[in-house]
Protein backbone atom coordinates (compact mmCIF):
# COMPACT_ATOMS: atom_id res chain seq x y z
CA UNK A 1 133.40 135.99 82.63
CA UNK A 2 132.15 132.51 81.84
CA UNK A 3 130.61 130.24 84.38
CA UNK A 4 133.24 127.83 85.66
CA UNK A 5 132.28 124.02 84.82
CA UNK A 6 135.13 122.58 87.02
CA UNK A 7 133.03 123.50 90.46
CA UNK A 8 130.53 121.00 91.40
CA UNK A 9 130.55 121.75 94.90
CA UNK A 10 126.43 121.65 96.36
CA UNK A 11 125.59 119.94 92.80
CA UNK A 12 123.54 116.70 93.19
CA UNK A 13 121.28 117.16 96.75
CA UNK A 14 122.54 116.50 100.24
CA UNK A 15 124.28 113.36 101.26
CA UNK A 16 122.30 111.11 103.61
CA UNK A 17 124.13 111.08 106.81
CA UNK A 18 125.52 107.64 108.29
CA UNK A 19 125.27 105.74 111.35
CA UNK A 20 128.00 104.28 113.26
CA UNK A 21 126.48 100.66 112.35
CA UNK A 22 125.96 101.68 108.41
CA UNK A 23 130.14 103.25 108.54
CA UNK A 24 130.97 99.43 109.77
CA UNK A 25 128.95 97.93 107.37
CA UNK A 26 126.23 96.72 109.24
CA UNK A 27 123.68 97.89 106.65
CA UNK A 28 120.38 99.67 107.38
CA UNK A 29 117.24 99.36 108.98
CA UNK A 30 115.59 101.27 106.45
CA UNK A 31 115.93 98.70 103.67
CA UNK A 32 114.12 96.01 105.71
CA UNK A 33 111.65 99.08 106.53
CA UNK A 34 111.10 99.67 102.86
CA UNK A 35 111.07 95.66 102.07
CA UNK A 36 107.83 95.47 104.89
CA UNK A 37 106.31 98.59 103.22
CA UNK A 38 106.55 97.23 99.72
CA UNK A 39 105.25 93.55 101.20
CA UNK A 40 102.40 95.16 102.66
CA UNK A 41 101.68 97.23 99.34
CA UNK A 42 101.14 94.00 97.40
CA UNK A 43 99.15 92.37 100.30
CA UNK A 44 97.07 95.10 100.02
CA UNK A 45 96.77 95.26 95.97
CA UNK A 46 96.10 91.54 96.75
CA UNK A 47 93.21 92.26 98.47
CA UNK A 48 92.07 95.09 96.59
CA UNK A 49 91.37 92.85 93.24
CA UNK A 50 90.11 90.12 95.09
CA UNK A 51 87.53 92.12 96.33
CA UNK A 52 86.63 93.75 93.02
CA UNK A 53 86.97 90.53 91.28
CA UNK A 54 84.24 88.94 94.29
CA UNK A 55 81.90 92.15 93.36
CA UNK A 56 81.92 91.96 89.50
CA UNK A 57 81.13 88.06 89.57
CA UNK A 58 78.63 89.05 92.15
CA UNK A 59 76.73 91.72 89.89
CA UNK A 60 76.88 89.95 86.54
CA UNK A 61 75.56 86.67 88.71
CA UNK A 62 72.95 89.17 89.45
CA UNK A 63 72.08 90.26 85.90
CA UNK A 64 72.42 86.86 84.39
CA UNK A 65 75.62 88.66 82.25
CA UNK A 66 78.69 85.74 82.54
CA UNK A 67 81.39 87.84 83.11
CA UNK A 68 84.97 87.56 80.70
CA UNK A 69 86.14 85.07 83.05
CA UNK A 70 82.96 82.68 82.76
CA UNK A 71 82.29 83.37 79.05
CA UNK A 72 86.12 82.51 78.24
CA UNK A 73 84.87 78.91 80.82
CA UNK A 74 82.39 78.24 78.96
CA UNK A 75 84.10 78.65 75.48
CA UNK A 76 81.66 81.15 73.90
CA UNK A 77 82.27 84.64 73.96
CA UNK A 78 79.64 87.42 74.20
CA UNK A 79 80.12 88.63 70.74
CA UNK A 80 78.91 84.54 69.83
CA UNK A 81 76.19 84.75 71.57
């Protein structure tokens, strides 16, 4: 007998299961919950490349090397020099 197509039933995960206040329309906390998580994901990327932007100035300052960022300053790129 061939599998029936017409049946869907269980097919597509669970349903999430709604509050009173999400039924009325009132929304959902988890929204602004995600919204601060993703916020505090980019402050923290922020961060993240500011620090490792802070520590490769200060080791080429160190080695004499300008870094892309100077070179591309200073109009003369390592390959020129």
């Amino acid at each position: 007998m061939a599998k029936s197509r017409n049946n869907l039933l269980g097919v597509g995960g669970q349903r999430k299961k709604l509050s009173r206040a999400e039924q009325q329309g009132a929304g959902s906390a988890r929204g602004a919950d995600r919204k601060a998580a993703e916020d505090k994901k980019q402050e923290l990327v922020r961060k993240m490349r500011e620090r490792a932007e802070a520590q490769a100035a200060a080791t080429a300052g160190q080695t004499g090397e300008p870094t892309a960022e100077q070179g591309a300053a200073q109009g003369a790129s390592p390959a020129q020099s």
